[in-house]
PDB file of N, CA and C in Angstrom:
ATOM      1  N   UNK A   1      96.425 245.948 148.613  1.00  0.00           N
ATOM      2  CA  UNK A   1      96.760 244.550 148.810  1.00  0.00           C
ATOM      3  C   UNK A   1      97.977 244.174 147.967  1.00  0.00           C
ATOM      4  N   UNK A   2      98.031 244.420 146.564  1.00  0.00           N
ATOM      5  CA  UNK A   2      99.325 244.221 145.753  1.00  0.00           C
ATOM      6  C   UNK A   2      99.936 245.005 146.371  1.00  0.00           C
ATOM      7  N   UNK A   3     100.297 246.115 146.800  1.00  0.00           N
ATOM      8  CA  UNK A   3     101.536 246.645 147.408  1.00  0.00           C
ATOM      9  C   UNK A   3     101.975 246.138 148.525  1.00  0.00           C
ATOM     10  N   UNK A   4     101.343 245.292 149.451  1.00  0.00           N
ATOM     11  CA  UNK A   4     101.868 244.447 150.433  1.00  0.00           C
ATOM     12  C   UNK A   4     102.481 243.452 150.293  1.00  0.00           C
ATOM     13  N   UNK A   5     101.946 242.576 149.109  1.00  0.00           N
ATOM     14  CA  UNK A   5     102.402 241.582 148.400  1.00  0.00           C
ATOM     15  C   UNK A   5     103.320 241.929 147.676  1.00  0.00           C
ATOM     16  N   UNK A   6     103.652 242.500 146.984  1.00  0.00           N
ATOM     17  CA  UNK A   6     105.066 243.079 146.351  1.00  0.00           C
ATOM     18  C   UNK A   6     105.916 243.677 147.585  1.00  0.00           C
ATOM     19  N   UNK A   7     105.741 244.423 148.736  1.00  0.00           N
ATOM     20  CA  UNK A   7     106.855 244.261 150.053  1.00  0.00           C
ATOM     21  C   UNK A   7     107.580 243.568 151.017  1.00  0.00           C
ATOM     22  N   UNK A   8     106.202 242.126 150.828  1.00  0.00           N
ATOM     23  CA  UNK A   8     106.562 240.770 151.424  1.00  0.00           C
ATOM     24  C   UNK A   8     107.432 240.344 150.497  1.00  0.00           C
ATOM     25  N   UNK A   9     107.810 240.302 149.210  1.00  0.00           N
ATOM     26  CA  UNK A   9     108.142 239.514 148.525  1.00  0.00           C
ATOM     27  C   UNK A   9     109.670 240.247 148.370  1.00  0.00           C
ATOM     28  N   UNK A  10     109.685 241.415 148.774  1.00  0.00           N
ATOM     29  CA  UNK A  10     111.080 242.306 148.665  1.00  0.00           C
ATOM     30  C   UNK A  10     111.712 242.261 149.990  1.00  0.00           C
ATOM     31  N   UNK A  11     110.930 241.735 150.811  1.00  0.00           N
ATOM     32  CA  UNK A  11     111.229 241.412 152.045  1.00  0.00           C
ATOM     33  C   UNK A  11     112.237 240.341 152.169  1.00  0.00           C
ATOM     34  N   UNK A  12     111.265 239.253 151.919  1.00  0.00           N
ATOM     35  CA  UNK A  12     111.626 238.202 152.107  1.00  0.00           C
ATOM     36  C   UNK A  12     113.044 237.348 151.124  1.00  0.00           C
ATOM     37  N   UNK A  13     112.906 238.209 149.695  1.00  0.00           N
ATOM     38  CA  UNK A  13     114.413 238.195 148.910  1.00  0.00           C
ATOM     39  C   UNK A  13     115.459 239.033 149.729  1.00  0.00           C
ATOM     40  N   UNK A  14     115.446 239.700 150.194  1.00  0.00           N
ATOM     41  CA  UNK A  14     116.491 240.577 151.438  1.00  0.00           C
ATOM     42  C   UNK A  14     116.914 239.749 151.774  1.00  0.00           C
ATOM     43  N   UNK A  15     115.897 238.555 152.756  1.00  0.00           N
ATOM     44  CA  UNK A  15     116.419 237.877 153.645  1.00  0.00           C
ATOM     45  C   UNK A  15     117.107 236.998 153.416  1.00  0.00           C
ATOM     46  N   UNK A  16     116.675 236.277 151.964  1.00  0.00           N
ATOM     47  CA  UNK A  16     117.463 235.003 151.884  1.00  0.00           C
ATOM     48  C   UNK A  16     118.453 235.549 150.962  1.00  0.00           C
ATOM     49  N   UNK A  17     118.742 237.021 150.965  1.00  0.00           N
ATOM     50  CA  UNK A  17     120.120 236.775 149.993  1.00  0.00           C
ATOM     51  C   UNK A  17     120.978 237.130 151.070  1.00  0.00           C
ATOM     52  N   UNK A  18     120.722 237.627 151.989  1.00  0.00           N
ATOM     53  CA  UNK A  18     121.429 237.812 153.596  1.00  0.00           C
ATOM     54  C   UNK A  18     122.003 236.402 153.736  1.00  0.00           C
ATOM     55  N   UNK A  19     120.849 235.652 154.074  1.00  0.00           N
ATOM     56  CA  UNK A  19     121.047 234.150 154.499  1.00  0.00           C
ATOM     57  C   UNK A  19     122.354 233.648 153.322  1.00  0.00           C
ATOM     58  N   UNK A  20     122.092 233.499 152.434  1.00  0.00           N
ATOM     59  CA  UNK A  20     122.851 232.772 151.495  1.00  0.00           C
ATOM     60  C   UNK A  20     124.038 233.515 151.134  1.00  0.00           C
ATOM     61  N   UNK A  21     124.643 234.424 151.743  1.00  0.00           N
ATOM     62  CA  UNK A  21     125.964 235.649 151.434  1.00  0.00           C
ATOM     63  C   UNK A  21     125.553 236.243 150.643  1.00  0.00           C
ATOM     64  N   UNK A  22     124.754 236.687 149.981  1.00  0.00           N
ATOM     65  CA  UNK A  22     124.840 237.683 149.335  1.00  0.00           C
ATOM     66  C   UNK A  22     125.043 238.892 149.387  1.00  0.00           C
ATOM     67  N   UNK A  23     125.492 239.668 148.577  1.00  0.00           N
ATOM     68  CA  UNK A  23     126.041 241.112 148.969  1.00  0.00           C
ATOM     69  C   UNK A  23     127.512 241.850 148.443  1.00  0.00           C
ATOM     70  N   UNK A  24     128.071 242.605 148.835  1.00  0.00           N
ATOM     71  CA  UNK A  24     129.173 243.060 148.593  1.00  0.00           C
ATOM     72  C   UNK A  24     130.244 242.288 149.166  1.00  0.00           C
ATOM     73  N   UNK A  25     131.348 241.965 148.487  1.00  0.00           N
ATOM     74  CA  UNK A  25     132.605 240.695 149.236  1.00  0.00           C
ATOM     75  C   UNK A  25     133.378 242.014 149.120  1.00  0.00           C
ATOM     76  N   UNK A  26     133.690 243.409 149.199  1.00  0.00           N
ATOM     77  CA  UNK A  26     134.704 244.155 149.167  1.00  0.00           C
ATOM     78  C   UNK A  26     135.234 244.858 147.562  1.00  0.00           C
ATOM     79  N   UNK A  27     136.086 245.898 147.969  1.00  0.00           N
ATOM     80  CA  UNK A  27     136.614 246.106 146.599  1.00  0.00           C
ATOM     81  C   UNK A  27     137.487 245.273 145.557  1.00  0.00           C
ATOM     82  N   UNK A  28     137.659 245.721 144.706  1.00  0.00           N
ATOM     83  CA  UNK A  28     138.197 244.595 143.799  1.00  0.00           C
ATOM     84  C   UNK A  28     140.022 244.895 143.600  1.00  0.00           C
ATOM     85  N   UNK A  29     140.267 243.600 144.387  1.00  0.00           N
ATOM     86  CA  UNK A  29     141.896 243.631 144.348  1.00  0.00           C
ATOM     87  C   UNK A  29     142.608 244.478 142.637  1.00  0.00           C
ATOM     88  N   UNK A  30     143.822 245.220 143.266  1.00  0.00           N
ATOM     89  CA  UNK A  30     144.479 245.314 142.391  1.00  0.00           C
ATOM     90  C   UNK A  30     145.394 244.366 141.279  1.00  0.00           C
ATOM     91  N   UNK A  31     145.592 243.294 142.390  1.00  0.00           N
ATOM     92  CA  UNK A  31     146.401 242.210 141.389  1.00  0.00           C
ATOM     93  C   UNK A  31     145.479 241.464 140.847  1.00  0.00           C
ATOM     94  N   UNK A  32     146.059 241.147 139.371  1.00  0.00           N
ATOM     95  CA  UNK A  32     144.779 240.853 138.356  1.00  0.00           C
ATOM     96  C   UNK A  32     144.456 239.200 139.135  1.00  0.00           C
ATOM     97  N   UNK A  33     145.334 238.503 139.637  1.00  0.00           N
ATOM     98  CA  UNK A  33     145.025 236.902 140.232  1.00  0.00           C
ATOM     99  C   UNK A  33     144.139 237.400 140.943  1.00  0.00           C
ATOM    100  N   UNK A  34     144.136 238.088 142.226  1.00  0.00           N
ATOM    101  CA  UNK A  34     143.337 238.302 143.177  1.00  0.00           C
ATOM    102  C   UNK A  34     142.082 238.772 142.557  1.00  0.00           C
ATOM    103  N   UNK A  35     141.863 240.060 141.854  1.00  0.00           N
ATOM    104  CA  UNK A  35     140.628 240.076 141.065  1.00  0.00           C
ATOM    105  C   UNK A  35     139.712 238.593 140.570  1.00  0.00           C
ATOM    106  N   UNK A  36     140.499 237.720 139.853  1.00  0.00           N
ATOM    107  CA  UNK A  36     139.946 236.838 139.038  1.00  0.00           C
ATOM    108  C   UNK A  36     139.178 235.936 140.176  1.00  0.00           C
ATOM    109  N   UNK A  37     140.522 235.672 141.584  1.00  0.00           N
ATOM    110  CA  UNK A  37     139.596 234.363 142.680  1.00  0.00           C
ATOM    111  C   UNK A  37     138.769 235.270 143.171  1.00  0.00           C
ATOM    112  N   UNK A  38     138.271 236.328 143.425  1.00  0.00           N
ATOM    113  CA  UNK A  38     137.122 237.460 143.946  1.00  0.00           C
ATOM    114  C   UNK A  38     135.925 236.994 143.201  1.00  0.00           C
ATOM    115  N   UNK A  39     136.202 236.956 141.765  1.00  0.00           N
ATOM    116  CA  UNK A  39     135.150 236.556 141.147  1.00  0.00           C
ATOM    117  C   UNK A  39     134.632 235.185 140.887  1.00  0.00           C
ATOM    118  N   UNK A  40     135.547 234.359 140.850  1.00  0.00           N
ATOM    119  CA  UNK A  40     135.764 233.052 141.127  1.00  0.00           C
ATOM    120  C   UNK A  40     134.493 232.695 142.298  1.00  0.00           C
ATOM    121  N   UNK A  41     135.446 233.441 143.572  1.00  0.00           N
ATOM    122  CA  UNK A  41     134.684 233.181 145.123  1.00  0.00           C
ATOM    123  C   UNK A  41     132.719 233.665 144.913  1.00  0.00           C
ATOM    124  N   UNK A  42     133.329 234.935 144.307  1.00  0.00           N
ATOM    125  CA  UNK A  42     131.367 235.020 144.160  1.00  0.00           C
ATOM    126  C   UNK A  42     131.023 234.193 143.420  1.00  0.00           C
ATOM    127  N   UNK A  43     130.946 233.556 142.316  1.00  0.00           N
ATOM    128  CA  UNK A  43     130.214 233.128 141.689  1.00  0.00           C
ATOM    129  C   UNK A  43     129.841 231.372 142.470  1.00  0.00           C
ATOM    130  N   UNK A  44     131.014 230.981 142.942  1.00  0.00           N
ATOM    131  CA  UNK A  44     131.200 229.487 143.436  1.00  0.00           C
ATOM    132  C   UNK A  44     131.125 229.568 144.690  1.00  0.00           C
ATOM    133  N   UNK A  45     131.786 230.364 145.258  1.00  0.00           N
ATOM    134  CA  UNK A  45     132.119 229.849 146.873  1.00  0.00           C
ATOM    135  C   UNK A  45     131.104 230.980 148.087  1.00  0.00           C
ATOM    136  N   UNK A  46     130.879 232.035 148.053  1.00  0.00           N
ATOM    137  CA  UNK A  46     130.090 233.237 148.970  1.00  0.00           C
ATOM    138  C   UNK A  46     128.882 232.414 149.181  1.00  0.00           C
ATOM    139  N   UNK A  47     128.002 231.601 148.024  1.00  0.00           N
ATOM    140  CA  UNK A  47     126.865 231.241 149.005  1.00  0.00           C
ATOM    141  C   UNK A  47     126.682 230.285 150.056  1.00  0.00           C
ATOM    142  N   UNK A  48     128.000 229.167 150.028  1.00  0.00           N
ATOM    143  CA  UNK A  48     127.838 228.912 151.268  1.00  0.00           C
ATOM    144  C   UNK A  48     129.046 229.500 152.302  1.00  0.00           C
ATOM    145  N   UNK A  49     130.077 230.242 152.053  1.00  0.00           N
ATOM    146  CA  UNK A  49     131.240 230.553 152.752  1.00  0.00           C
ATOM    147  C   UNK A  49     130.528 232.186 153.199  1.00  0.00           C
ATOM    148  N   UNK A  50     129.828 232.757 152.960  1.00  0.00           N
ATOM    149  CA  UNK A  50     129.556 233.868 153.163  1.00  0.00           C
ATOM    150  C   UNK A  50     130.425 234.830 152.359  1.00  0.00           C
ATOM    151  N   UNK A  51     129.764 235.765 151.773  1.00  0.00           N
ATOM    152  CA  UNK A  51     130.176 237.007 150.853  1.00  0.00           C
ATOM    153  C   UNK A  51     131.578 237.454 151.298  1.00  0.00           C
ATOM    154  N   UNK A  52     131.681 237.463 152.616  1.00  0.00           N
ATOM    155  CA  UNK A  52     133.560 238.326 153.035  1.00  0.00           C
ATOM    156  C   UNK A  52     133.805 236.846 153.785  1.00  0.00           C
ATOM    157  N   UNK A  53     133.741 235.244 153.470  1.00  0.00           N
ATOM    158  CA  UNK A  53     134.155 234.443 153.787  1.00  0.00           C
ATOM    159  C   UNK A  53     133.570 234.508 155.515  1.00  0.00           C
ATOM    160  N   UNK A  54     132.528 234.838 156.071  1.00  0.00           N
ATOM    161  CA  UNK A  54     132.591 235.084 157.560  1.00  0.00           C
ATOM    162  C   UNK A  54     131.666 233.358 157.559  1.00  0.00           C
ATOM    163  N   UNK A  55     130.992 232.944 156.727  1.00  0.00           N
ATOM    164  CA  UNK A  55     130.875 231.233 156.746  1.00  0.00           C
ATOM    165  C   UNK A  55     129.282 231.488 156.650  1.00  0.00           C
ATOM    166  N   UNK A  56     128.785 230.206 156.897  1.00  0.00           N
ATOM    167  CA  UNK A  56     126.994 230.149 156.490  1.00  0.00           C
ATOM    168  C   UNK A  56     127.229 228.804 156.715  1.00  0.00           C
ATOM    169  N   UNK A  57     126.527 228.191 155.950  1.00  0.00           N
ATOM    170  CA  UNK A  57     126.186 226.514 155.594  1.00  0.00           C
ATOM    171  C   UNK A  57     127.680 226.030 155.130  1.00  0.00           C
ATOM    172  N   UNK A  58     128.813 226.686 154.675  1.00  0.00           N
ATOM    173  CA  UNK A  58     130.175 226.344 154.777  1.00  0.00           C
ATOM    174  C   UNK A  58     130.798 226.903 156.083  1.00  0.00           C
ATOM    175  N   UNK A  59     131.856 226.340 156.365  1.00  0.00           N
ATOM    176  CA  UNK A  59     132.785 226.799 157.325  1.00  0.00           C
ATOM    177  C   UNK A  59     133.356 228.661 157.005  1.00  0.00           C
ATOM    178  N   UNK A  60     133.710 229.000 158.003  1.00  0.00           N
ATOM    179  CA  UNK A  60     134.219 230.294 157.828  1.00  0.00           C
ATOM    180  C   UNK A  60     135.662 230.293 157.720  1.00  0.00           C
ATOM    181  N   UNK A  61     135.801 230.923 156.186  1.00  0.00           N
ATOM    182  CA  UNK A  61     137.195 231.571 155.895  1.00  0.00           C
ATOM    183  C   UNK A  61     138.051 232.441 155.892  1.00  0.00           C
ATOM    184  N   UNK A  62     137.215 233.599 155.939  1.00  0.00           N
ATOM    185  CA  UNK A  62     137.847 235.300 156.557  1.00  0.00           C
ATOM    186  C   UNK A  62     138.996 235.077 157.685  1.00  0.00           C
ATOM    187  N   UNK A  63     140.303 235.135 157.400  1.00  0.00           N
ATOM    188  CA  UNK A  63     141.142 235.220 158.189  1.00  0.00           C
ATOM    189  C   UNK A  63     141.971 233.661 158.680  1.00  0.00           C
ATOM    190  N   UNK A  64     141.393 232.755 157.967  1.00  0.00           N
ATOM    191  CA  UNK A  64     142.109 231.023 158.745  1.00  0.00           C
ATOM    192  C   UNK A  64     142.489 230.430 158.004  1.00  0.00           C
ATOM    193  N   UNK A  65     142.690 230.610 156.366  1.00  0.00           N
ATOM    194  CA  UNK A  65     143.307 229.733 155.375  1.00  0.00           C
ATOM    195  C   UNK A  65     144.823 229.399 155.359  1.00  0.00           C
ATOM    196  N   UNK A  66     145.106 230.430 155.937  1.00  0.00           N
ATOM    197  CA  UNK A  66     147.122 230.337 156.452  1.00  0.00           C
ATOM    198  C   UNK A  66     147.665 229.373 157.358  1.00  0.00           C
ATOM    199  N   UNK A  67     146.178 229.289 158.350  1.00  0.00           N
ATOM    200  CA  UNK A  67     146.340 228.357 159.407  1.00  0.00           C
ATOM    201  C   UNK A  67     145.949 227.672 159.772  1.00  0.00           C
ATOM    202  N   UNK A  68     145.067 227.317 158.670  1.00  0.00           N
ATOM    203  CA  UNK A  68     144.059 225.798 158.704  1.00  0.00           C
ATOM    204  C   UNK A  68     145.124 225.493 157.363  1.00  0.00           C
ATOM    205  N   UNK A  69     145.637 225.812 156.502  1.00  0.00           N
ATOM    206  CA  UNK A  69     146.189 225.200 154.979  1.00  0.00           C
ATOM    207  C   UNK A  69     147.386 225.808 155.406  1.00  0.00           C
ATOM    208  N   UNK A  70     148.326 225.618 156.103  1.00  0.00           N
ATOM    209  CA  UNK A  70     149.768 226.266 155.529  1.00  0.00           C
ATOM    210  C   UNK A  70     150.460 226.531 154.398  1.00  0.00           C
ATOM    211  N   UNK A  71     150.549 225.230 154.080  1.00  0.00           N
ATOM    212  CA  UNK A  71     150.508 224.772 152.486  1.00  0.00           C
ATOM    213  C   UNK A  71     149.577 225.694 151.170  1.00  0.00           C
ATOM    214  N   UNK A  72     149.231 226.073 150.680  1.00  0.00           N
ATOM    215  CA  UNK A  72     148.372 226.360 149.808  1.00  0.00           C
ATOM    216  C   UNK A  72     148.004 225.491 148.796  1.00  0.00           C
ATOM    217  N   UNK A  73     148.900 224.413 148.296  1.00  0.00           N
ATOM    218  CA  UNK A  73     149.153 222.576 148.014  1.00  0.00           C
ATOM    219  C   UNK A  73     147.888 222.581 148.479  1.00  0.00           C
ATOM    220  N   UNK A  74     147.768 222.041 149.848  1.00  0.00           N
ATOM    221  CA  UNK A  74     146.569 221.319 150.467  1.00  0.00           C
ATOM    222  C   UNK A  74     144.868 221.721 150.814  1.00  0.00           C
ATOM    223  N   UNK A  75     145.242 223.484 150.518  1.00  0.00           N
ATOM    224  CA  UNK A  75     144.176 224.031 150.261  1.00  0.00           C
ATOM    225  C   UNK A  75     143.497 223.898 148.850  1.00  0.00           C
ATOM    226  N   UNK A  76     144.567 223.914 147.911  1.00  0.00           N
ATOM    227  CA  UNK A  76     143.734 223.745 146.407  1.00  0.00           C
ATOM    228  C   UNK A  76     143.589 222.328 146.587  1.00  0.00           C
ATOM    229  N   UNK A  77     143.669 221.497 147.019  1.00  0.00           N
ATOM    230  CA  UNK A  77     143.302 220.126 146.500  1.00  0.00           C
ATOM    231  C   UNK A  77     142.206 220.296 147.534  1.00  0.00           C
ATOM    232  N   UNK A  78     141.626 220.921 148.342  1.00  0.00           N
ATOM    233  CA  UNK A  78     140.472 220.464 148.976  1.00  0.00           C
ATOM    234  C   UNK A  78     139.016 220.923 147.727  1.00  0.00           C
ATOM    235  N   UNK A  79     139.860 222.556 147.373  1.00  0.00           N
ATOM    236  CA  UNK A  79     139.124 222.619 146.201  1.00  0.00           C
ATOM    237  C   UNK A  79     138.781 221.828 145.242  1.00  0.00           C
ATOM    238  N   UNK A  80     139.749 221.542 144.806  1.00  0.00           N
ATOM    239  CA  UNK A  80     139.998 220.311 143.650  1.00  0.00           C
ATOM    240  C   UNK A  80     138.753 219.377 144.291  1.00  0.00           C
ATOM    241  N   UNK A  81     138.995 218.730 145.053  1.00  0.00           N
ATOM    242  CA  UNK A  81     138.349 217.011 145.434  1.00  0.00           C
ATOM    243  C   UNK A  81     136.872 217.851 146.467  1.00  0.00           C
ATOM    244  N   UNK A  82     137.132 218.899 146.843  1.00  0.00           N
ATOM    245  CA  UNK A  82     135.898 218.665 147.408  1.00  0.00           C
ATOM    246  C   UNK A  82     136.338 217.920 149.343  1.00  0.00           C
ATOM    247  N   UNK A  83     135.048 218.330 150.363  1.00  0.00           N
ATOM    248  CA  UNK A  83     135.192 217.613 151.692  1.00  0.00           C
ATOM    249  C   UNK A  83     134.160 217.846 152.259  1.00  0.00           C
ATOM    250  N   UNK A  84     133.884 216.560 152.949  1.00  0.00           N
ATOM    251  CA  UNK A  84     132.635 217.166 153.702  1.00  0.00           C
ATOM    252  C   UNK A  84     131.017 217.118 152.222  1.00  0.00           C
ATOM    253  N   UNK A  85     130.879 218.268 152.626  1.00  0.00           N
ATOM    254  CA  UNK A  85     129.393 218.688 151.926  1.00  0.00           C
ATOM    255  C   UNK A  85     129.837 219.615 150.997  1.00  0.00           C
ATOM    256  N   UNK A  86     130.975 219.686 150.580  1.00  0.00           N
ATOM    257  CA  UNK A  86     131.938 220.958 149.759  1.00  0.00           C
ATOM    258  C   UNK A  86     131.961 220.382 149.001  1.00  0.00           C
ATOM    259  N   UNK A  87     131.522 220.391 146.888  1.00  0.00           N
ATOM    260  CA  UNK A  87     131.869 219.758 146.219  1.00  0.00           C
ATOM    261  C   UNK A  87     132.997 219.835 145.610  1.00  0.00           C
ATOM    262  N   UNK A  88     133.520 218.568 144.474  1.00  0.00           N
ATOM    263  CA  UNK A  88     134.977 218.901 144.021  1.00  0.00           C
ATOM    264  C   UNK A  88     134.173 220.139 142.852  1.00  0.00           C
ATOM    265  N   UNK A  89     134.963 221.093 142.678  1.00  0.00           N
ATOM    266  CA  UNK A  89     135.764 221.790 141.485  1.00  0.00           C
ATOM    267  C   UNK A  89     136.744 221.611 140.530  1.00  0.00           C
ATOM    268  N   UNK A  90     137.114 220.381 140.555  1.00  0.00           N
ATOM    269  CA  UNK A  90     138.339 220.566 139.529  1.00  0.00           C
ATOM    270  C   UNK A  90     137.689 220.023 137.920  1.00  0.00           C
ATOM    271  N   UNK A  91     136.373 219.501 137.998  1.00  0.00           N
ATOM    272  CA  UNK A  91     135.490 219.285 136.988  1.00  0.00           C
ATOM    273  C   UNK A  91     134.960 220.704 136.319  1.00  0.00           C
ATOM    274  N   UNK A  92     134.650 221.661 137.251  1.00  0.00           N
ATOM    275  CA  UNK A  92     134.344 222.724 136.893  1.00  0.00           C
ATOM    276  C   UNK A  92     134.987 223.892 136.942  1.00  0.00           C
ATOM    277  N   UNK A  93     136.076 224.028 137.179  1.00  0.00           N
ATOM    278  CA  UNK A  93     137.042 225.031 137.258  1.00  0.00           C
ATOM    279  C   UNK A  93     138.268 224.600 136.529  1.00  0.00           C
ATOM    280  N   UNK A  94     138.955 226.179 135.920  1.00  0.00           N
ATOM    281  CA  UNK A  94     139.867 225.702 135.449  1.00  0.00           C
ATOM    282  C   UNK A  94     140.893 225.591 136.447  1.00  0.00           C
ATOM    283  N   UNK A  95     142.755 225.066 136.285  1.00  0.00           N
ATOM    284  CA  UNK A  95     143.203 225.285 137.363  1.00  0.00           C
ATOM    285  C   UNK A  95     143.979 226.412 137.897  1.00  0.00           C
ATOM    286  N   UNK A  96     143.880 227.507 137.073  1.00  0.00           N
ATOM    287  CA  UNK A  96     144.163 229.167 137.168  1.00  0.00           C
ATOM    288  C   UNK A  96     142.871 229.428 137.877  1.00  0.00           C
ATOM    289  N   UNK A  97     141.670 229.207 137.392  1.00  0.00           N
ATOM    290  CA  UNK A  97     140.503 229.709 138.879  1.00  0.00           C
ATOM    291  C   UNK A  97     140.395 229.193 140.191  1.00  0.00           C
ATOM    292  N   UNK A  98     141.158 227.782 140.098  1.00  0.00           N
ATOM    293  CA  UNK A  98     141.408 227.095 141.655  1.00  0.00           C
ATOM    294  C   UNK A  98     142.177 227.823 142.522  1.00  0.00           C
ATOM    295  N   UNK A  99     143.753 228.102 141.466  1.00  0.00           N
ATOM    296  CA  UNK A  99     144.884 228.844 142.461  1.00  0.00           C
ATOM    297  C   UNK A  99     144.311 230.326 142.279  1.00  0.00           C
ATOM    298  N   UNK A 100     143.659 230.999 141.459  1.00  0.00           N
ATOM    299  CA  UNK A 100     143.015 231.977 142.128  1.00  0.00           C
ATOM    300  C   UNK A 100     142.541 232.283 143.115  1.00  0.00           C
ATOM    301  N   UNK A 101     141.337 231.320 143.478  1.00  0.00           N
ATOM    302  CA  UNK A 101     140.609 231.514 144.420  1.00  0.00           C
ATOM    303  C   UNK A 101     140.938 231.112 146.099  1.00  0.00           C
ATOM    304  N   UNK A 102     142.240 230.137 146.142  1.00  0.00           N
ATOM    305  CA  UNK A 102     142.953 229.827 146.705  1.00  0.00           C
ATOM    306  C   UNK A 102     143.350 231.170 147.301  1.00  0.00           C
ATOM    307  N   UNK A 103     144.242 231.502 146.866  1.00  0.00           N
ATOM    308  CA  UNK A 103     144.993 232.979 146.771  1.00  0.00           C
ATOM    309  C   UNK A 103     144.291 234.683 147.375  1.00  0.00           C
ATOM    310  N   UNK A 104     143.089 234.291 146.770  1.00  0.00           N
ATOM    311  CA  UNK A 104     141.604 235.324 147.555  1.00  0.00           C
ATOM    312  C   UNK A 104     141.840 234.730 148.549  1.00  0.00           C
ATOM    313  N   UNK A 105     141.058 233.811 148.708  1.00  0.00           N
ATOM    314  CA  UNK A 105     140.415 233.247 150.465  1.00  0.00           C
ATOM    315  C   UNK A 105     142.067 233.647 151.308  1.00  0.00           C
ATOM    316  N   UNK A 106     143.338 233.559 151.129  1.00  0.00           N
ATOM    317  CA  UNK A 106     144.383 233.444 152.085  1.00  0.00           C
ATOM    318  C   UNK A 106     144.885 235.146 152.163  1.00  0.00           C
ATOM    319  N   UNK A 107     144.546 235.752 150.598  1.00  0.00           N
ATOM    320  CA  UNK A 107     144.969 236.889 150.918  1.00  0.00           C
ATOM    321  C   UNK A 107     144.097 238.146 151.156  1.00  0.00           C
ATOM    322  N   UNK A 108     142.855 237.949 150.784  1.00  0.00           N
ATOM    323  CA  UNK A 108     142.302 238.868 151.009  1.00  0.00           C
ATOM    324  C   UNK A 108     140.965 238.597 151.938  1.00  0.00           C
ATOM    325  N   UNK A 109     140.565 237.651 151.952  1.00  0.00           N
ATOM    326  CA  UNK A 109     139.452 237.361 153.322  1.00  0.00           C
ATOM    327  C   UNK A 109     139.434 237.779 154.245  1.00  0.00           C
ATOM    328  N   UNK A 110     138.571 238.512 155.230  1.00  0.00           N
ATOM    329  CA  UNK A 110     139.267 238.972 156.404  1.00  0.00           C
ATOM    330  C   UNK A 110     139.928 240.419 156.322  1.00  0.00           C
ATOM    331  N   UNK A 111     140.643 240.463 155.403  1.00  0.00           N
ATOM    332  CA  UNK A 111     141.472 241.530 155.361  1.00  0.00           C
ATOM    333  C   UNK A 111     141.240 243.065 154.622  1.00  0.00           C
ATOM    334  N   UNK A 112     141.919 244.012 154.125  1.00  0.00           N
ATOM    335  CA  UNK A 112     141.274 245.193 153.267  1.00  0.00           C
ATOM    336  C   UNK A 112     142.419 244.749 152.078  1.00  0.00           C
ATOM    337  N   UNK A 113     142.264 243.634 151.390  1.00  0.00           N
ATOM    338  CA  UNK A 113     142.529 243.134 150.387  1.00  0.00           C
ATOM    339  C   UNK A 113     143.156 244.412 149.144  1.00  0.00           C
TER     340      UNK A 113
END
């Protein structure tokens, strides 16, 4: 009986770290910026953007930050302020982890970073 109960329970953490992005977002960029928004993105942004940005309970970013944000301006200030159900960051981030993470999502999302 405990061994079922300890498989349900390994089960069911599978699932919701599936659900919530969890997992591997890729290897770790060579350029030290890109490294830093990688880590940035996991810690803040993968559980609702999904782990390789493919989206969840956030919108999906893998591959559309160039062309939803041309600008990269208008992408960090969404960070900054927050939209939608997205909160601001600029309370909790510094602004080297904003344009970091900026910089991930446009350059390496989607891509073999």
């Amino acid at each position: 009986m405990r061994t079922m109960i300890v498989a349900a329970v390994v089960a069911v953490s599978a699932v919701v770290m599936v659900a919530c992005g969890g997992g591997d977002s890729g290897p770790t960029p060579k350029d030290p910026v890109l490294a830093q928004g990688q880590q940035v993105f996991k810690a803040h942004c993968q559980t609702c953007h999904g782990n390789k940005g493919q989206g969840g309970t956030g919108m999906k970013l893998a591959g559309r930050m160039t062309q939803v944000y041309p600008n990269i301006a208008a992408q960090i200030a969404v960070i900054e302020n927050g939209s939608s159900s997205m909160p601001a960051w600029k309370n909790s981030l510094s602004a080297a982890d904003i344009n970091a993470v900026a910089r991930y999502e446009r350059e390496c999302l989607g891509t073999t970073c």
